[in-house]
N, C-alpha and C. Protein backbone atom coordinates (compact mmCIF):
# COMPACT_ATOMS: atom_id res chain seq x y z
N UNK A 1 -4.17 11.83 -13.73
CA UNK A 1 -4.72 10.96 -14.75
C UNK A 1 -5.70 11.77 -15.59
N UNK A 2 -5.98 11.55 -16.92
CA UNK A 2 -6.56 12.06 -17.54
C UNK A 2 -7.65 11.25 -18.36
N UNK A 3 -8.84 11.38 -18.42
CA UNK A 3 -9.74 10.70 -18.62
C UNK A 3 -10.33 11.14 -19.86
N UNK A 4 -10.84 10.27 -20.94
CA UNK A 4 -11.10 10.78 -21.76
C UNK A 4 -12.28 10.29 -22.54
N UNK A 5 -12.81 8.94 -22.33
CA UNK A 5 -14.06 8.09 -22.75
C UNK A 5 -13.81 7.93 -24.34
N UNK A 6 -15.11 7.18 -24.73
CA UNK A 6 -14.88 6.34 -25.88
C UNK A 6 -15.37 7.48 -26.87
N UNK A 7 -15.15 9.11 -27.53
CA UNK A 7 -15.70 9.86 -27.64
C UNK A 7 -14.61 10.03 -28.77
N UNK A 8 -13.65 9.97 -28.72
CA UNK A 8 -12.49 10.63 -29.69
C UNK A 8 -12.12 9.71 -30.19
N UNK A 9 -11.40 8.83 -31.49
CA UNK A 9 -10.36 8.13 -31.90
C UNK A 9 -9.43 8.79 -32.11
N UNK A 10 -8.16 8.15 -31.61
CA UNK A 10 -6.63 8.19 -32.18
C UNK A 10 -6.02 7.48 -32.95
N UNK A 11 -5.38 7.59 -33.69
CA UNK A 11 -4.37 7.23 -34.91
C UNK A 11 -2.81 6.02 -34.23
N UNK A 12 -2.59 5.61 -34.76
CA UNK A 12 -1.49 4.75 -34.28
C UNK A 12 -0.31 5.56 -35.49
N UNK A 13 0.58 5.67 -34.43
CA UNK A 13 2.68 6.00 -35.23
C UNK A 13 3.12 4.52 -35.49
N UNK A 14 2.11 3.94 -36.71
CA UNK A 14 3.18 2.68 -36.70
C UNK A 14 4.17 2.56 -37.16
N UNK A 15 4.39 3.49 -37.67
CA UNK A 15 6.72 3.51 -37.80
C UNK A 15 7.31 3.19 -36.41
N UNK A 16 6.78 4.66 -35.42
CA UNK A 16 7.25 4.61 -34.49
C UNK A 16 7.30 3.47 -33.32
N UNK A 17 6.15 2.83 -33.63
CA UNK A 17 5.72 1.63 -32.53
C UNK A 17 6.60 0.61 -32.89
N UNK A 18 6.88 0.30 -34.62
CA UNK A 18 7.54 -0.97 -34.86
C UNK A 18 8.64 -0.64 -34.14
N UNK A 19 9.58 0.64 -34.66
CA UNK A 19 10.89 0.82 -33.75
C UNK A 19 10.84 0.86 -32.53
N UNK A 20 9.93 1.01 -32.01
CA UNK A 20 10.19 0.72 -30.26
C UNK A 20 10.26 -1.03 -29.87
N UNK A 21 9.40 -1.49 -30.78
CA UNK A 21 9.21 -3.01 -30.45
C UNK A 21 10.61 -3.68 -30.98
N UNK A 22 11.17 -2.90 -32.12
CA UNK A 22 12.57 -3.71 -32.43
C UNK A 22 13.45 -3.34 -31.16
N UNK A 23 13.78 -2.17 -30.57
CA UNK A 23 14.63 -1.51 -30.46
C UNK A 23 14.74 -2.62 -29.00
N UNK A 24 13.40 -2.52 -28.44
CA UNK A 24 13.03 -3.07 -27.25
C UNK A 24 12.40 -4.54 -26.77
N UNK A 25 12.55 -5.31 -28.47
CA UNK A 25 11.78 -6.57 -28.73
C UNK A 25 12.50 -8.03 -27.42
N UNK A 26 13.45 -7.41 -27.18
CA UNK A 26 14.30 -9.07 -26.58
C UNK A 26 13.04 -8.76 -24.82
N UNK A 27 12.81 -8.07 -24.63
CA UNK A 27 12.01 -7.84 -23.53
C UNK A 27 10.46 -7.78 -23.78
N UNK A 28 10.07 -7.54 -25.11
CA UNK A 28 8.68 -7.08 -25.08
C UNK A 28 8.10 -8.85 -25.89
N UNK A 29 6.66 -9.19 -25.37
CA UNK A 29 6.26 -10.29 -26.16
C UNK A 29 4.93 -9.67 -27.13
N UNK A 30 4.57 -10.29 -27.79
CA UNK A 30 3.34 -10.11 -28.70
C UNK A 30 2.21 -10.30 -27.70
N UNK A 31 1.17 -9.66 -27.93
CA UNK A 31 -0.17 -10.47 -27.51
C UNK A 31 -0.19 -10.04 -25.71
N UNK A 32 0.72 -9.25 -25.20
CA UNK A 32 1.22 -8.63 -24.04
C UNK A 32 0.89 -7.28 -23.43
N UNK A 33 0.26 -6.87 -23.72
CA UNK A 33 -0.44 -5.00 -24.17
C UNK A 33 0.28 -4.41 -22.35
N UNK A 34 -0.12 -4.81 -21.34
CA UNK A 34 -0.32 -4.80 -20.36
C UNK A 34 1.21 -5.08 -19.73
N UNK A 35 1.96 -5.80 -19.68
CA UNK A 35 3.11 -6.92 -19.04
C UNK A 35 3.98 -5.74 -20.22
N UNK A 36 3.85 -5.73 -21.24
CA UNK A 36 4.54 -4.95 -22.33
C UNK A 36 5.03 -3.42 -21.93
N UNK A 37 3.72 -2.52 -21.50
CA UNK A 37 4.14 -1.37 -21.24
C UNK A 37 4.53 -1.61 -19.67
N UNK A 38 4.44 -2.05 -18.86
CA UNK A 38 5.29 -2.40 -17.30
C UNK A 38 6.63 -2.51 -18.03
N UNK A 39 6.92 -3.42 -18.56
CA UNK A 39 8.62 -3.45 -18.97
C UNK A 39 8.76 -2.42 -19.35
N UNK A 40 8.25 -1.59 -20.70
CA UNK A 40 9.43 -0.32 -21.04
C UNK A 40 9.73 0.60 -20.07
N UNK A 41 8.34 0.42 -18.75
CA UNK A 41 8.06 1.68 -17.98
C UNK A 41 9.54 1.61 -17.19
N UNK A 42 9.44 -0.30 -16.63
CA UNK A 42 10.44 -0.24 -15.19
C UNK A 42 11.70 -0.73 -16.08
N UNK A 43 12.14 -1.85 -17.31
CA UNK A 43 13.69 -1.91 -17.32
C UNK A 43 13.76 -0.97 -18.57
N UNK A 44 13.46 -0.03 -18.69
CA UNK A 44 14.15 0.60 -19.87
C UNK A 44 14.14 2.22 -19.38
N UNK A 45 15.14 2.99 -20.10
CA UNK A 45 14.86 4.74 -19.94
C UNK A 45 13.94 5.65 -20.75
N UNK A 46 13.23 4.83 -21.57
CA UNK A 46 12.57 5.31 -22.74
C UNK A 46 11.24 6.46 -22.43
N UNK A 47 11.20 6.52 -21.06
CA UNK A 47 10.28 7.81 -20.48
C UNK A 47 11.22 8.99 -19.95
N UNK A 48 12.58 8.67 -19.75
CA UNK A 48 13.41 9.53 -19.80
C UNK A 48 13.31 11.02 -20.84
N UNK A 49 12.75 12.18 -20.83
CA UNK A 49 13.09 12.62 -21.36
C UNK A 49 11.76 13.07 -22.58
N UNK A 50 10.90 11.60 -22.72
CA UNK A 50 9.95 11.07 -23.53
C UNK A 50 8.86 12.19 -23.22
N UNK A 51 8.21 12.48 -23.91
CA UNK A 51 6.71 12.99 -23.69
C UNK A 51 5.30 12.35 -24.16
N UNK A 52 5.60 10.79 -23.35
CA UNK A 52 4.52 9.99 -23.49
C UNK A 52 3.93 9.67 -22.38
N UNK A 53 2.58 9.32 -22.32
CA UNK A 53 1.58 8.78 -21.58
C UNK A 53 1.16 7.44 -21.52
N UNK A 54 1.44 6.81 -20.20
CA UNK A 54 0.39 5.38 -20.67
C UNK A 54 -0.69 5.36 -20.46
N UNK A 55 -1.28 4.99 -21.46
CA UNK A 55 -3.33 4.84 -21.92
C UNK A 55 -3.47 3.21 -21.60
N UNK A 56 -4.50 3.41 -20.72
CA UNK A 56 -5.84 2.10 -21.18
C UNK A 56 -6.78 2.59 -21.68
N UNK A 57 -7.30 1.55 -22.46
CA UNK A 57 -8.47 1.88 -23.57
C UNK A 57 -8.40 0.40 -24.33
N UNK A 58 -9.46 1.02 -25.64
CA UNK A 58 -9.65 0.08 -26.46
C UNK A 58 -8.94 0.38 -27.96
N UNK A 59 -8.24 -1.44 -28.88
CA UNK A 59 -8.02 -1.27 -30.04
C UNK A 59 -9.09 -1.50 -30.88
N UNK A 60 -9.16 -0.93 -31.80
CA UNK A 60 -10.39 -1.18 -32.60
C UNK A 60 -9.90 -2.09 -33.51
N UNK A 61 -10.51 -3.38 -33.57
CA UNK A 61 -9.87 -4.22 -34.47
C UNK A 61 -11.27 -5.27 -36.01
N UNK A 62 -10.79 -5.65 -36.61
CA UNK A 62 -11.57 -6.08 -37.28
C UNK A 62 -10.96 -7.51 -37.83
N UNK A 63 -11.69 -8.39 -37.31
CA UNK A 63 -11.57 -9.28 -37.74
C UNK A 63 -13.05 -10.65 -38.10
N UNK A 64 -12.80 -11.16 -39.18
CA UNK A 64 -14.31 -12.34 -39.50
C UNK A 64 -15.51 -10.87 -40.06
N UNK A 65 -15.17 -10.22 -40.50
CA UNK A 65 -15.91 -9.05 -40.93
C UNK A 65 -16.46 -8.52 -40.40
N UNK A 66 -16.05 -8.29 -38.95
CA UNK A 66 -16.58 -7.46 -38.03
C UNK A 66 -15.88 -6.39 -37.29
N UNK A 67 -16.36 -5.56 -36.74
CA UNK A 67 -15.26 -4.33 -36.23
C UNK A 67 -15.86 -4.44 -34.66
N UNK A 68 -14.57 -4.88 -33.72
CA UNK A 68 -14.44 -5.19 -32.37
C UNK A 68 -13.44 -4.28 -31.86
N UNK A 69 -13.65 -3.88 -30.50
CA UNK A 69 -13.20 -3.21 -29.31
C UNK A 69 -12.42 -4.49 -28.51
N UNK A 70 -11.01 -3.84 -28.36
CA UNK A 70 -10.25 -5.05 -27.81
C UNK A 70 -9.55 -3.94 -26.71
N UNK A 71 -9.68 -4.50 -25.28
CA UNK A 71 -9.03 -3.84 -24.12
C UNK A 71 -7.59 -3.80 -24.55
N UNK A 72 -6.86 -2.84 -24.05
CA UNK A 72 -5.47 -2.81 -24.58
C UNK A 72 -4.95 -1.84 -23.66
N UNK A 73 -3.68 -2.02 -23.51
CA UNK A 73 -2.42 -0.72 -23.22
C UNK A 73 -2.15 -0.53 -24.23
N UNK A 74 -1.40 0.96 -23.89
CA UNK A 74 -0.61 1.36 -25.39
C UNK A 74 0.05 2.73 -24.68
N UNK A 75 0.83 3.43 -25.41
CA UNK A 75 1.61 4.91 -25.19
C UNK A 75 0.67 5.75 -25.80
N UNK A 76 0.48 7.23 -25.66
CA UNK A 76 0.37 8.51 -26.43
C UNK A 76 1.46 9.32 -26.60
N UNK A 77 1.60 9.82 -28.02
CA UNK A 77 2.84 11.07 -27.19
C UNK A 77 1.73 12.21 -27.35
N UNK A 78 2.72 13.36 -27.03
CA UNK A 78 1.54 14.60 -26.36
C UNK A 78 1.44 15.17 -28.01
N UNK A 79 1.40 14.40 -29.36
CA UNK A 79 0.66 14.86 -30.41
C UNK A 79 -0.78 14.39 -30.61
N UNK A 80 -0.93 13.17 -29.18
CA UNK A 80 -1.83 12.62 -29.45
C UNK A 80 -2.00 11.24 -30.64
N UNK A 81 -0.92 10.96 -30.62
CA UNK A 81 -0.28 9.70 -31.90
C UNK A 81 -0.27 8.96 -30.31
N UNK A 82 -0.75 7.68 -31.36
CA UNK A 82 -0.49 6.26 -30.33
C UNK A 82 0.53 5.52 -30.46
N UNK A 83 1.19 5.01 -30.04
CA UNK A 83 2.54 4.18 -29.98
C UNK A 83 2.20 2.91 -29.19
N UNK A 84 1.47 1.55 -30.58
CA UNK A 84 1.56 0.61 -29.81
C UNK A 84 2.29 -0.44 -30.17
N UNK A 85 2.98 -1.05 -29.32
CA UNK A 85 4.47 -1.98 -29.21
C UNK A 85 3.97 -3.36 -29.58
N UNK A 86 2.49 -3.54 -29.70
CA UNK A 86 2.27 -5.02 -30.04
C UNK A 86 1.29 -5.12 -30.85
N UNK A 87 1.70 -3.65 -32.08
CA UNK A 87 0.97 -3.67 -33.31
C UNK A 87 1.29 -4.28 -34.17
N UNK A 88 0.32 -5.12 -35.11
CA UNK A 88 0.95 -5.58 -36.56
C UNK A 88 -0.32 -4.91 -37.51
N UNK A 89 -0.99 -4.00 -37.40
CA UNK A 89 -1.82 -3.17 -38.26
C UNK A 89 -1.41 -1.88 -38.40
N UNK A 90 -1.55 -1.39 -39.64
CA UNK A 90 -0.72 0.40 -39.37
C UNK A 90 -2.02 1.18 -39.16
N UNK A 91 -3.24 0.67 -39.99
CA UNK A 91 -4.11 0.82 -40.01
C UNK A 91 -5.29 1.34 -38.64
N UNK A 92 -4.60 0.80 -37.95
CA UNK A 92 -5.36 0.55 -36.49
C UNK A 92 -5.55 1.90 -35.61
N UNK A 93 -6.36 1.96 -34.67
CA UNK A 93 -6.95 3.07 -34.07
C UNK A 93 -7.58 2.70 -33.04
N UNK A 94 -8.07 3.93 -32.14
CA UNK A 94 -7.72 3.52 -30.42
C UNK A 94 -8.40 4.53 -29.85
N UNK A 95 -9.32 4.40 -28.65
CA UNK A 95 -10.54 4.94 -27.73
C UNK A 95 -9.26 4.90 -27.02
N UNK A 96 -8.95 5.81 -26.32
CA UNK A 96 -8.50 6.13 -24.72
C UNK A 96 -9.67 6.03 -24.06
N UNK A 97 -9.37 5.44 -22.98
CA UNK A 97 -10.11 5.89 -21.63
C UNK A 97 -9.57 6.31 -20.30
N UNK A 98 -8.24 6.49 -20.50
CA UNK A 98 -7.43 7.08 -19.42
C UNK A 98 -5.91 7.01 -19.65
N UNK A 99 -5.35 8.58 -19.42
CA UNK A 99 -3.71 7.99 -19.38
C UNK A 99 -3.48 8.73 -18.16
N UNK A 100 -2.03 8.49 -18.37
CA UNK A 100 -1.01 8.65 -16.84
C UNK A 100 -0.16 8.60 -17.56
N UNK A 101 0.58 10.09 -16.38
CA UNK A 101 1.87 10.05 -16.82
C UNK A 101 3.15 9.02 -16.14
N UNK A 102 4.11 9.05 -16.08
CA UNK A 102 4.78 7.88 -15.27
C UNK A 102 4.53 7.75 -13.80
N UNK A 103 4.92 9.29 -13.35
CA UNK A 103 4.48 9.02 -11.75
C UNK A 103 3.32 8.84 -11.42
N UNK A 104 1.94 8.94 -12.13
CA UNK A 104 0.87 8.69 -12.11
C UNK A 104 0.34 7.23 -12.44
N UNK A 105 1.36 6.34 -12.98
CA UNK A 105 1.16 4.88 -13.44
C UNK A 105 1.55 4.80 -12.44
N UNK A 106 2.77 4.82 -11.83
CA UNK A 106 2.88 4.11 -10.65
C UNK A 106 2.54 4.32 -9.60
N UNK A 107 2.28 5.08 -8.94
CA UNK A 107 1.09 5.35 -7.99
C UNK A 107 -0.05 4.26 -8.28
N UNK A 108 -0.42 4.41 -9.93
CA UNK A 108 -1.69 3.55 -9.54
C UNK A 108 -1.27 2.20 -9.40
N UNK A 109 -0.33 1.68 -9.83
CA UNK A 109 -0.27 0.66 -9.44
C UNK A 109 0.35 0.33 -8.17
N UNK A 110 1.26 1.31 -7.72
CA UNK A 110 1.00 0.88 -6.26
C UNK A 110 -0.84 1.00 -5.18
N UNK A 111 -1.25 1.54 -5.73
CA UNK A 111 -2.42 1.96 -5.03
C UNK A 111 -3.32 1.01 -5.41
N UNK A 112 -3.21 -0.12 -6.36
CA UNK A 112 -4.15 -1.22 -6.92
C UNK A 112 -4.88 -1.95 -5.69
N UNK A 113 -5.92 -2.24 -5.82
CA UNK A 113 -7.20 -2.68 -5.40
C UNK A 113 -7.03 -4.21 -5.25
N UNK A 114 -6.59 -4.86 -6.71
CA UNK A 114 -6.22 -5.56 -7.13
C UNK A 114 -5.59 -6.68 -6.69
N UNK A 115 -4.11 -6.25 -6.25
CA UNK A 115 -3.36 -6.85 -5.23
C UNK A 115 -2.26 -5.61 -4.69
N UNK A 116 -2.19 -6.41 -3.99
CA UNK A 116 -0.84 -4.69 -2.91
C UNK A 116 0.23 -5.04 -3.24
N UNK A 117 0.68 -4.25 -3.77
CA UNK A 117 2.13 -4.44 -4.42
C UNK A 117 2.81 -2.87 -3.55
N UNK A 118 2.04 -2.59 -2.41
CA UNK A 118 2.73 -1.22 -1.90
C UNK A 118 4.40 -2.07 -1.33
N UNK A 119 4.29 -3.20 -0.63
CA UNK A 119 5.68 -3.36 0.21
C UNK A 119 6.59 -4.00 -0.75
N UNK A 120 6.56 -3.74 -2.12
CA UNK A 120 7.75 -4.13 -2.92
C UNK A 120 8.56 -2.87 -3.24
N UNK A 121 9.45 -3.64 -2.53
CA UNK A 121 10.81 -2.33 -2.19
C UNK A 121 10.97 -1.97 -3.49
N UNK A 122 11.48 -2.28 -4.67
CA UNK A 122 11.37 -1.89 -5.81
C UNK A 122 10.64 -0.86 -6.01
N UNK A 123 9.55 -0.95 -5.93
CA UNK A 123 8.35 -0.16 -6.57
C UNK A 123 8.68 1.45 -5.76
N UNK A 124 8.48 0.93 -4.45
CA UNK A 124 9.12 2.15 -3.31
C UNK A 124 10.19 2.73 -4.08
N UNK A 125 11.22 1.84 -4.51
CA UNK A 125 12.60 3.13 -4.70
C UNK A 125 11.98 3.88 -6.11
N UNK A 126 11.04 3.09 -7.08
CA UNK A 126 10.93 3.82 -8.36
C UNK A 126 10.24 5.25 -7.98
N UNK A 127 9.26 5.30 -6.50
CA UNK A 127 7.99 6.13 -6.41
C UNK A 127 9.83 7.28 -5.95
N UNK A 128 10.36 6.93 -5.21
CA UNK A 128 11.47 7.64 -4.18
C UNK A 128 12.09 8.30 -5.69
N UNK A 129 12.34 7.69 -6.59
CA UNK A 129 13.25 8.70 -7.71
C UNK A 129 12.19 9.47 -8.17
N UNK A 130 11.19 8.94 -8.92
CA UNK A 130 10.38 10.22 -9.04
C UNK A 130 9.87 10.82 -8.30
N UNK A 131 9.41 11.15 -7.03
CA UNK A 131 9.55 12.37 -6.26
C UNK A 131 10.64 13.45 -5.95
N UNK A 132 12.13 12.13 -6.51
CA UNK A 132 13.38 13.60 -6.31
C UNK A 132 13.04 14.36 -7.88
């Protein structure tokens, strides 16, 4: 995992984000940041190959004339461009505070605090392919 604090802003690929959200929309919902990147991670191949990261952090958003920090998921690719799937601003920009690469997402979420999701066989066979 790579940690990075509220120190840098990143840029959003909103070309690229809309086409992921079309490409991948019958699965992905709006307003989903979180539930959103779990789907592309587990039913799609789109890390296949990909040289992206999933980030938590914050969107910087502005709304009522104010400029707010909104918790969020989202992708990086390794240009450091954000790829987020439940953007409607092109405008928009983004604090990392940590990414992971795939086998590193899932680990953490098997390893969650949260709730134990270690004895879902699923999760097991995803950790079992990425270790081959």
């Amino acid at each position: 995992m790579q940690k990075y604090g509220m120190t840098k802003i990143f840029p959003i690929d909103y070309s690229k984000s809309v086409e992921i959200f079309e490409k991948y929309g019958d699965i992905l919902k709006r307003n989903q940041c979180y539930m959103n990147v779990w789907k592309l991670f587990y039913k799609t191949h789109m890390f296949d190959g990909w040289n992206v990261s999933i980030c938590f952090g914050y969107s910087i958003v502005t709304a009522y004339d104010s400029t707010i920090c909104v918790e969020h998921a989202f992708l990086m690719t390794k240009g450091n461009e954000i790829l987020d799937i439940t953007c409607r601003r092109k405008e928009s920009k983004y604090f990392v505070l940590a990414s992971f690469t795939a086998e590193e997402y899932l680990n953490f979420i098997l390893q969650s605090e949260i709730t134990d999701l270690s004895n879902l066989r699923f999760l097991q066979e995803l950790k079992k392919d990425f270790e081959k």
